[in-house]
Protein backbone atom coordinates (compact mmCIF):
# COMPACT_ATOMS: atom_id res chain seq x y z
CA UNK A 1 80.34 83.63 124.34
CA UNK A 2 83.65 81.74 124.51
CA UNK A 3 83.77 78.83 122.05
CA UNK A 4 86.65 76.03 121.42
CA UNK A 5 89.04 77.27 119.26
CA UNK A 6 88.75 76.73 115.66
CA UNK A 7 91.33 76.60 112.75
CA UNK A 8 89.84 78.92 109.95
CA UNK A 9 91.40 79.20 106.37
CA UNK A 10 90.61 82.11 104.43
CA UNK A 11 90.13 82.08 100.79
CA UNK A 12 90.33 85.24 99.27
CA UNK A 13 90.70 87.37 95.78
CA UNK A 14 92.68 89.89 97.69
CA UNK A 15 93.58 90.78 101.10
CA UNK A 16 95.62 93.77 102.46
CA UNK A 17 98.10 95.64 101.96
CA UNK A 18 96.75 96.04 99.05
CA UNK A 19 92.83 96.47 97.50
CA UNK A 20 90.11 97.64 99.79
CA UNK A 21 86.35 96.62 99.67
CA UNK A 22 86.08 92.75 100.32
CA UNK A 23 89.86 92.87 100.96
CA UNK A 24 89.06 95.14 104.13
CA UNK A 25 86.59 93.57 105.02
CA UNK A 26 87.91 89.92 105.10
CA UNK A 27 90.90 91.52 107.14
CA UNK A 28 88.26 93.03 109.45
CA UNK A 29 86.65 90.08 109.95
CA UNK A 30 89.96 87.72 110.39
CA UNK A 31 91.06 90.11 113.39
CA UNK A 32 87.27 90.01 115.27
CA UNK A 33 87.93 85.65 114.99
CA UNK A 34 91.38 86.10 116.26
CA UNK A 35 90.27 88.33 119.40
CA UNK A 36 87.80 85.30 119.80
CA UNK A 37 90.69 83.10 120.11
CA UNK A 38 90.34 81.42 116.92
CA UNK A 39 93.09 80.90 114.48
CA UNK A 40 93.13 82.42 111.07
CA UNK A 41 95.23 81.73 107.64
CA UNK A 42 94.67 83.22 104.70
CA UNK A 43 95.20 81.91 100.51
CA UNK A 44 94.84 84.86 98.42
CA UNK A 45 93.59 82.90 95.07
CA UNK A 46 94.50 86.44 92.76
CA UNK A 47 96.04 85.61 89.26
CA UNK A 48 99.77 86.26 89.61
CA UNK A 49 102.99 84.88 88.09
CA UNK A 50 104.90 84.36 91.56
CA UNK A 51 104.46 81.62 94.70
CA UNK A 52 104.81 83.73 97.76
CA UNK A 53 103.92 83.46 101.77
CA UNK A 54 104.61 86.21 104.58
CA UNK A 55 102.50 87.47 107.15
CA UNK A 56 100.35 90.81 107.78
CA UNK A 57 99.16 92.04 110.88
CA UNK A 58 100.10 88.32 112.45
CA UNK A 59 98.66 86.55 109.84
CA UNK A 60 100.16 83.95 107.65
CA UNK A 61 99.22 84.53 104.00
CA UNK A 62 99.55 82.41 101.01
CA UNK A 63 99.84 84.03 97.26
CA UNK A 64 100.42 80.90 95.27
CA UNK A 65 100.24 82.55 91.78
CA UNK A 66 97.20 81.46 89.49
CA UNK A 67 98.91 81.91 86.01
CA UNK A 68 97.54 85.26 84.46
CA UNK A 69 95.88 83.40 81.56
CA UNK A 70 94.35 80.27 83.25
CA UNK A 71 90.65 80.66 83.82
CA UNK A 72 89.97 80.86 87.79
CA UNK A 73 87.34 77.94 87.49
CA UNK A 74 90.45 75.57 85.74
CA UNK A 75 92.74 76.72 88.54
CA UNK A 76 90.35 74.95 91.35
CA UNK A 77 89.23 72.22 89.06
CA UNK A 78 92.77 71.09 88.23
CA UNK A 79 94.67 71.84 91.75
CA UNK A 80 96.69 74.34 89.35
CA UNK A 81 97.08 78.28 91.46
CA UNK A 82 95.29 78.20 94.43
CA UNK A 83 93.62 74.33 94.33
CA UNK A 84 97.28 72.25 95.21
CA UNK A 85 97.87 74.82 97.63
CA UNK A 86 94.85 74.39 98.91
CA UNK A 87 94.69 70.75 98.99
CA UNK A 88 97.82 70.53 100.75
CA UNK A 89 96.85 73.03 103.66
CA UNK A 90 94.06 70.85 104.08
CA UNK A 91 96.11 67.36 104.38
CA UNK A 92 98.66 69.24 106.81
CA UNK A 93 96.96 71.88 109.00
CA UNK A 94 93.45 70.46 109.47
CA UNK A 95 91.35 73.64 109.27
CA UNK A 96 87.51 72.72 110.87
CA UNK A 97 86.13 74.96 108.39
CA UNK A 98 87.28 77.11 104.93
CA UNK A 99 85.61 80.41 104.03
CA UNK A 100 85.76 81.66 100.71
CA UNK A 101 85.51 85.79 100.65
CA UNK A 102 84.42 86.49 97.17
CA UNK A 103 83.93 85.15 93.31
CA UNK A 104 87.44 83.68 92.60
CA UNK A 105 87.93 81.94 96.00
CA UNK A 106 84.66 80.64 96.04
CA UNK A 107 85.05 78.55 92.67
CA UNK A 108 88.48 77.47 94.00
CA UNK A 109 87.58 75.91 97.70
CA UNK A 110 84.16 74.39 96.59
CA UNK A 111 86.82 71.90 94.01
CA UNK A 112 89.18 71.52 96.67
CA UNK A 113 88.22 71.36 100.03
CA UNK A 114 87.35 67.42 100.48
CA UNK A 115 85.10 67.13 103.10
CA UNK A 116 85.93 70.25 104.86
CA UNK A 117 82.75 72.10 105.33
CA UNK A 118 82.68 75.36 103.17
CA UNK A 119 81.42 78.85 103.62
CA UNK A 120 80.79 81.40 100.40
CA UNK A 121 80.26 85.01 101.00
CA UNK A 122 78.39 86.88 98.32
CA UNK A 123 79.36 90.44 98.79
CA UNK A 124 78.23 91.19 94.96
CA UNK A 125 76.11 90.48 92.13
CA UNK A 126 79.08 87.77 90.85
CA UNK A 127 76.17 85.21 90.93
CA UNK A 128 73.85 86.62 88.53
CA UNK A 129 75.64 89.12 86.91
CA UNK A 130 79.09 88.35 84.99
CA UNK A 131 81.06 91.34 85.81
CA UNK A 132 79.33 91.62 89.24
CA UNK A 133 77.52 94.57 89.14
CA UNK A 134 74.55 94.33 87.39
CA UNK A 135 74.19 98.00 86.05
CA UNK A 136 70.95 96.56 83.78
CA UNK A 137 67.87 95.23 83.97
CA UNK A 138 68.26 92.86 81.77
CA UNK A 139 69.08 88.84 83.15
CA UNK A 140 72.95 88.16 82.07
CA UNK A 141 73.53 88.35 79.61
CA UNK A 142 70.59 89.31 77.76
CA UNK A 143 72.03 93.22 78.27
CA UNK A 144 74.82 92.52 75.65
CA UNK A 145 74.67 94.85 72.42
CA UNK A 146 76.90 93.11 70.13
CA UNK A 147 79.90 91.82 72.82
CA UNK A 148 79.63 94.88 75.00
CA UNK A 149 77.33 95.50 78.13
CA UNK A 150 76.29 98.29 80.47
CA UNK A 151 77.87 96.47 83.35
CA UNK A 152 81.47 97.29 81.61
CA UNK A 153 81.29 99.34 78.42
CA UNK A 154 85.17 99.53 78.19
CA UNK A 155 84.65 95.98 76.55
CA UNK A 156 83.49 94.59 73.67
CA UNK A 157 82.14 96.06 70.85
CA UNK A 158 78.55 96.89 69.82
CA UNK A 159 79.04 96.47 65.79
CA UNK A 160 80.15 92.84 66.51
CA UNK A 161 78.14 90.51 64.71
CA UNK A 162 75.77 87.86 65.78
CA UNK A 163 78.64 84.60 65.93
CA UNK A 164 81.07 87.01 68.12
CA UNK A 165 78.00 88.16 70.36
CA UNK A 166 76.98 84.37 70.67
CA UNK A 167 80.16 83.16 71.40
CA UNK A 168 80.76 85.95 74.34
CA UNK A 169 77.02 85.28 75.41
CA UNK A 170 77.80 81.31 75.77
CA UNK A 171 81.19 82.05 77.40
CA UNK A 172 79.33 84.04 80.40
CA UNK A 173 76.35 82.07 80.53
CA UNK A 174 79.11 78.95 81.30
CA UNK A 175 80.44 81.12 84.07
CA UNK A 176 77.90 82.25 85.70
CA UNK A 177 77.02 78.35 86.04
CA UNK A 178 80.09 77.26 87.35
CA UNK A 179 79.67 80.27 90.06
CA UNK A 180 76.42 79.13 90.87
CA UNK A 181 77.43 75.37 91.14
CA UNK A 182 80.03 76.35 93.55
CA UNK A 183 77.34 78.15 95.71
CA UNK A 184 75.26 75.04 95.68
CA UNK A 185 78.43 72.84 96.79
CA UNK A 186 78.82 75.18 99.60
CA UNK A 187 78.13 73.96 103.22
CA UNK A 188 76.42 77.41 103.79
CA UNK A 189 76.06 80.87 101.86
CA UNK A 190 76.53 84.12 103.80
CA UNK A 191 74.81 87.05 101.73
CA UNK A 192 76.04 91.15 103.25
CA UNK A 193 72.43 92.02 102.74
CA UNK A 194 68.94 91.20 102.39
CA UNK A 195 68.65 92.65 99.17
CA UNK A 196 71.56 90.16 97.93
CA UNK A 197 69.97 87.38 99.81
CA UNK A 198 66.75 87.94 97.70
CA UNK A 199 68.87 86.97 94.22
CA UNK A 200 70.46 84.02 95.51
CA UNK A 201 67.11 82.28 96.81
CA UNK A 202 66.68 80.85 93.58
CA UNK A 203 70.30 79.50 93.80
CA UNK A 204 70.68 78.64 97.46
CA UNK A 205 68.48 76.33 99.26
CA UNK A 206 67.11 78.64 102.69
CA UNK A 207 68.23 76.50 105.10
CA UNK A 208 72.09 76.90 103.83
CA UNK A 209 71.32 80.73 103.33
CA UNK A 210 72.52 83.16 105.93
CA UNK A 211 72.31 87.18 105.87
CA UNK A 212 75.45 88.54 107.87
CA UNK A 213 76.41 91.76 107.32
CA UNK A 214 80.06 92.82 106.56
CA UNK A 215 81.28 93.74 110.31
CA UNK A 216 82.98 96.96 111.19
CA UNK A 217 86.05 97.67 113.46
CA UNK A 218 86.83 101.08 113.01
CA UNK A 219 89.59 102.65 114.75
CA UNK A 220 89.82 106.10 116.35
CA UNK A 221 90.09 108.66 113.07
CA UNK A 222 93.14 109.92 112.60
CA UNK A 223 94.25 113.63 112.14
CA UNK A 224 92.98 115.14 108.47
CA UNK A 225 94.48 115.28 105.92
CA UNK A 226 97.50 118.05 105.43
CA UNK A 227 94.97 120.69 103.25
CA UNK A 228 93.98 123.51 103.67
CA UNK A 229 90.12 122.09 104.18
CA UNK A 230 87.00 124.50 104.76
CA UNK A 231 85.10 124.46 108.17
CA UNK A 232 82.23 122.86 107.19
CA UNK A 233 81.87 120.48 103.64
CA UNK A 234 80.28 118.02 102.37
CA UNK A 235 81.63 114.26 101.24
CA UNK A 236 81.83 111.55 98.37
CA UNK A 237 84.09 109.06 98.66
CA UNK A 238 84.09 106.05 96.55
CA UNK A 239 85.26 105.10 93.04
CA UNK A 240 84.52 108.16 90.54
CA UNK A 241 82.77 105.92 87.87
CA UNK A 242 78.87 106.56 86.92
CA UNK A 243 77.19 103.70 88.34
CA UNK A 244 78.47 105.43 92.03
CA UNK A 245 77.38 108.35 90.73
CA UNK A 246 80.09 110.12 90.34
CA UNK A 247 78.97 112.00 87.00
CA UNK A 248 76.01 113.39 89.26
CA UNK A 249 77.91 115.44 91.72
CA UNK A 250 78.15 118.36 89.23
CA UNK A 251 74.43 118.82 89.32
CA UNK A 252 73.84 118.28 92.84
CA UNK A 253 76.29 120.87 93.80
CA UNK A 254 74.62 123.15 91.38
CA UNK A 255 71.12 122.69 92.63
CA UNK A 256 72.98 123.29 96.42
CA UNK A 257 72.62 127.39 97.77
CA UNK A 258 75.84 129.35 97.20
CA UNK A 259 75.87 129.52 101.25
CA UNK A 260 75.92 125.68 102.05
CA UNK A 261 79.18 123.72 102.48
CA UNK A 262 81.43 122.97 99.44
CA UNK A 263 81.55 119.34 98.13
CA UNK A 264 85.13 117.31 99.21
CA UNK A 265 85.64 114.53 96.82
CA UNK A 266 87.97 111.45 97.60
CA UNK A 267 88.80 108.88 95.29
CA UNK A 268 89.82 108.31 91.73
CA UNK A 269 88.06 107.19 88.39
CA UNK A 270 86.72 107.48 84.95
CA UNK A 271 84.65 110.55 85.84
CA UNK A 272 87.84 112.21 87.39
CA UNK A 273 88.72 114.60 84.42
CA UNK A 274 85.38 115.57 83.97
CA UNK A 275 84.39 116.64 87.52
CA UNK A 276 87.87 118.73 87.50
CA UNK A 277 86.97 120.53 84.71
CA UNK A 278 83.60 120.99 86.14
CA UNK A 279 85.55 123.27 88.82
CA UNK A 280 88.65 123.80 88.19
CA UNK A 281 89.21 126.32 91.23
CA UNK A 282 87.58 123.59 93.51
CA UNK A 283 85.63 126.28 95.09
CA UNK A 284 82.32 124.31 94.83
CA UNK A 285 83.38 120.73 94.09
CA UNK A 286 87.38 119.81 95.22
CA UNK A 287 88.61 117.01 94.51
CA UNK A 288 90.97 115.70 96.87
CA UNK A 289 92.35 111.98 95.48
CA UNK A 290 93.12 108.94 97.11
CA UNK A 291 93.44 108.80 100.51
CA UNK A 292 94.47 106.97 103.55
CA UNK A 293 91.59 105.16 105.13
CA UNK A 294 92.71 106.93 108.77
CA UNK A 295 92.28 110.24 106.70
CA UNK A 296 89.39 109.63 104.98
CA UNK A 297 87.77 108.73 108.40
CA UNK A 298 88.81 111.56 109.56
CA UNK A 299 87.42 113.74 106.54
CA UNK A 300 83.94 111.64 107.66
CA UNK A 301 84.09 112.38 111.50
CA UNK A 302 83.73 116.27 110.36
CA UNK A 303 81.73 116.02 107.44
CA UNK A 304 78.26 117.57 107.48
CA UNK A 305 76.98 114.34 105.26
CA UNK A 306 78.42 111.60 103.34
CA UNK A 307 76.87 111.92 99.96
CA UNK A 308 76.10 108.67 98.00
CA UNK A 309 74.16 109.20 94.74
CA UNK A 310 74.97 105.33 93.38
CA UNK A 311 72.85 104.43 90.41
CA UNK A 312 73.90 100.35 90.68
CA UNK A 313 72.39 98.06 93.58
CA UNK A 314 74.51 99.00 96.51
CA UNK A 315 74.84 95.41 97.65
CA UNK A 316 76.10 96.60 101.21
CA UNK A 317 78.56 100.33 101.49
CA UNK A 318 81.98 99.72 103.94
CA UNK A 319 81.87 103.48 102.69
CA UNK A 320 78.36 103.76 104.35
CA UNK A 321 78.98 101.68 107.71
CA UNK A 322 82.32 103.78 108.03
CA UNK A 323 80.20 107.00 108.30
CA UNK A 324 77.87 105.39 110.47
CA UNK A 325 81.01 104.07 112.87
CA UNK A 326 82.14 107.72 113.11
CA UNK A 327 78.86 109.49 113.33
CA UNK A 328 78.17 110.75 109.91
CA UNK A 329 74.81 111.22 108.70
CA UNK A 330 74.07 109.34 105.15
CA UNK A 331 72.63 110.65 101.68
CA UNK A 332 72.31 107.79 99.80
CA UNK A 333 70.15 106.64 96.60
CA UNK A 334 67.83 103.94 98.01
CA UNK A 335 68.88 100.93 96.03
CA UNK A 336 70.22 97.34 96.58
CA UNK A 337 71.09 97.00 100.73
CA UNK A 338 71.54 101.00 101.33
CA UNK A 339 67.90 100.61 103.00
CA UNK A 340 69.44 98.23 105.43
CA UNK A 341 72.23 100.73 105.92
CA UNK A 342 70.51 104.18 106.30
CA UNK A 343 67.49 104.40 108.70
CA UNK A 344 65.49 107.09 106.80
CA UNK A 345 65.07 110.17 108.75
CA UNK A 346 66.91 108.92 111.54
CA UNK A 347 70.85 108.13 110.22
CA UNK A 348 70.33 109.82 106.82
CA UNK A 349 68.03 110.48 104.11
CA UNK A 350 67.42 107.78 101.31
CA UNK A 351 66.58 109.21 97.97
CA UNK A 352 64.73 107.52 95.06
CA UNK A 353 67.30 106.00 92.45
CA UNK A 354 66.23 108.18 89.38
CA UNK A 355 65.31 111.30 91.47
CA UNK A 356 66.51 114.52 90.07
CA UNK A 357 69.78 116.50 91.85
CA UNK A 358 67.29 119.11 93.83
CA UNK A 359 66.40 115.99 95.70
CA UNK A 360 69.86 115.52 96.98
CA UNK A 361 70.63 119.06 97.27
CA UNK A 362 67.44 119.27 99.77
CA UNK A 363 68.62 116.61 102.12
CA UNK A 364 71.93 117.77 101.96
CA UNK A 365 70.62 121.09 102.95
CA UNK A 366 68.19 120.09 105.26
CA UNK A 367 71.29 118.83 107.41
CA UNK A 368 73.95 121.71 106.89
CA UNK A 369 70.85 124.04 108.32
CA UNK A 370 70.21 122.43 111.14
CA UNK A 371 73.19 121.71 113.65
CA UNK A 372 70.67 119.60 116.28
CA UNK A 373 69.56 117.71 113.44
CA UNK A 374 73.16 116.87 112.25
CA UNK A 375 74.11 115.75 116.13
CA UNK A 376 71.07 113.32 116.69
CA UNK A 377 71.73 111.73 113.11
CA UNK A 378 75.03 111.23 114.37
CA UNK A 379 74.55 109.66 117.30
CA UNK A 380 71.47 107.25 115.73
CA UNK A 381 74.38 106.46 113.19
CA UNK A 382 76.70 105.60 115.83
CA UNK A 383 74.41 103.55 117.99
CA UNK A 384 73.10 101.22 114.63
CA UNK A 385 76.83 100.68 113.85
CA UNK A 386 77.52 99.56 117.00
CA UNK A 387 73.80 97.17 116.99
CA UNK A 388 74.36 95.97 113.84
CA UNK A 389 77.56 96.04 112.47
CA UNK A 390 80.31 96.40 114.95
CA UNK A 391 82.45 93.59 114.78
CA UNK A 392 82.72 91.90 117.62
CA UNK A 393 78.75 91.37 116.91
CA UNK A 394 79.15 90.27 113.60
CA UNK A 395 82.49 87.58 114.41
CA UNK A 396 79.77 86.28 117.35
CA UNK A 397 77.63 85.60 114.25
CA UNK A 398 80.23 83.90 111.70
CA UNK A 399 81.60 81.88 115.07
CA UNK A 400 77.77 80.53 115.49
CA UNK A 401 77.74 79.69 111.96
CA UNK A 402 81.09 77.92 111.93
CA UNK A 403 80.29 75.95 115.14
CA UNK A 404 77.35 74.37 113.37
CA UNK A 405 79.39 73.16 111.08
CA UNK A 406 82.49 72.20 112.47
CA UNK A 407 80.39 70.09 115.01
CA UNK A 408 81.84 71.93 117.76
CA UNK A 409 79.95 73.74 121.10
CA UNK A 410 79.83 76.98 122.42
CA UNK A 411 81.23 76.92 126.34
């Protein structure tokens, strides 16, 4: 479908060369528009001390420097950071539509786009869950214990009496409302999954609700990385922190047969020291660091299995449709949107969130055992990337969206 060209501005908390997750992703997404023919500029509404614009990858990009201390929701409501930036782009360039990419931007183009129409992506928990990730079961934030909660236990402090825990409670509870108020302001809400769609329908009215998945442009995998790497391993990648499930890979790899593939481990984290001590030879378990994303695809193209064992609500892997781009068969806890990621039996296995290891060990096992079963997951994965994530699908989808709103026609 070839559609008039549209002027797009991109609000986002962070955007390459740095970050990854929604950072990627917005990238990703910014390049499928452009091949479309549409026109893409980017604000990057981080905290920061300096003003500064450049280009990457043929973009223009704004960093107009929220000050460190000034609360993201000020900085839109007051033009201060990102809002007289924004304000001005709008007066001068004319964009038909602005898309906010995550928590920060969203607050900051819903105060300052006029009557521009808006799009919000909700790629997290932001909207119900302060920190974003909702690690308990508990509504936000009825999880606190004294000013600390599950969702980030390196804060706060669980002796803290009943005035400080109030006083945090009220602060997050005021948050989370302006997040949600910004949602409602939107012109329309794109949720990466159906599972996050299901927490914002008591937020977002359905007919300004969309689910579109984060799309997927993977380039060719690059050669692995310089190591001396086995023949045939399993993989984690991801942060090394316990709600991925980092702290579980000990156990897993334990419960695995002393003949089945070691376990290659990319990525850094809180759990780091622990799962090197765990084996310090890396003769079961290796830990490997950060990588290059052209690496780590790489590491996935030859992988037996990606292994996932995430405790929080996956609200939709890049880590997971990477494998799947490159033809790597999934072993994923079944929470949040890894159901709408991992076809079980066919591109992976799915695995109950509070199974024990064994349970991942037999999956994992199942595959290393069985090389025809390995190929035809690989393939399935391959072909579902390509139906339901690739890009160029997925920019078709946000252009649809856009043109709805903008006023303007497909041709």
């Amino acid at each position: 479908m070839n559609a008039r060209p549209l002027r797009l501005l991109f609000v986002t908390d962070v955007f390459p060369p740095g970050g990854y997750g929604s950072g990627q992703s917005t990238h990703a997404l910014a390049r499928g528009l452009r091949e479309r023919g549409h026109e893409v500029r980017v604000v990057v509404a981080a905290p920061a001390w300096r003003y500064n614009v450049g280009e990457f990858d043929g973009f223009r990009v704004w960093r107009p420097g929220t000050p460190m201390l000034m609360l993201p929701t000020a900085a839109g409501e007051f033009g201060i950071g990102p809002g007289w930036l924004l304000r001005r782009l709008v007066q001068e360039w004319h964009p038909d539509v602005i898309h906010a990419q995550h928590v920060r931007s969203a607050l900051a183009v819903t105060r300052t786009a006029g009557s521009v129409p808006t799009v919000v992506t909700v790629r997290d928990h932001w909207p119900v869950c302060f920190y974003g990730t909702k690690l308990s079961d508990a509504p936000c934030p009825g999880c606190l214990a004294g000013t600390r909660s599950p969702c980030n236990a390196r804060k706060g402090d669980t002796s803290a009496d009943a005035v400080r825990r109030t006083a945090k409670a009220t602060g997050m509870r005021a948050v989370l409302a302006a997040r949600r108020f910004a949602l409602r302001r939107a012109s329309a809400t794109v949720a990466v999954s159906g599972a996050i769609a299901a927490e914002l329908a008591p937020v977002v009215a359905p007919v300004r609700l969309r689910v579109i998945p984060n799309g997927i442009a993977v380039p060719e995998p690059g050669p692995p990385p310089a190591l001396d790497l086995p023949p045939r391993y399993f993989l984690y990648v991801g942060k090394l922190a316990a709600h991925k499930g980092a702290d579980r890979l000990p156990t897993i790899v334990t419960a695995l047969p002393d003949n089945t593939p070691p376990l290659l481990v990319c990525g850094d984290g809180p759990e780091a020291d622990m799962l090197r001590a765990n084996d310090p030879a890396g003769t079961r378990l290796r830990l490997l660091g950060v990588l290059p994303n052209a690496e780590v695809l790489a590491l996935m193209a030859g992988a037996v299995a990606l292994l996932s064992p995430a405790r929080w609500d996956e609200p939709l892997s890049r880590t997971h449709l990477e494998a799947l781009a490159v033809g790597c068969p999934v072993v994923a806890t079944a929470t949040g949107g890894t159901a709408e990621t991992v076809d079980e039996g066919e591109t992976g296995y799915l695995i109950p969130r509070d199974a024990p290891a064994p349970a991942f060990a037999a999956r994992l096992r199942d595959i290393a055992s069985d090389d025809t079963l390995r190929a035809r997951m690989g393939d399935a994965a391959r072909a579902k990337c390509a139906r339901q994530f690739a890009m160029p699908h997925v920019a078709a989808t946000i252009e649809r969206l856009y043109l709805g709103l903008a006023g303007g026609d497909a041709t």
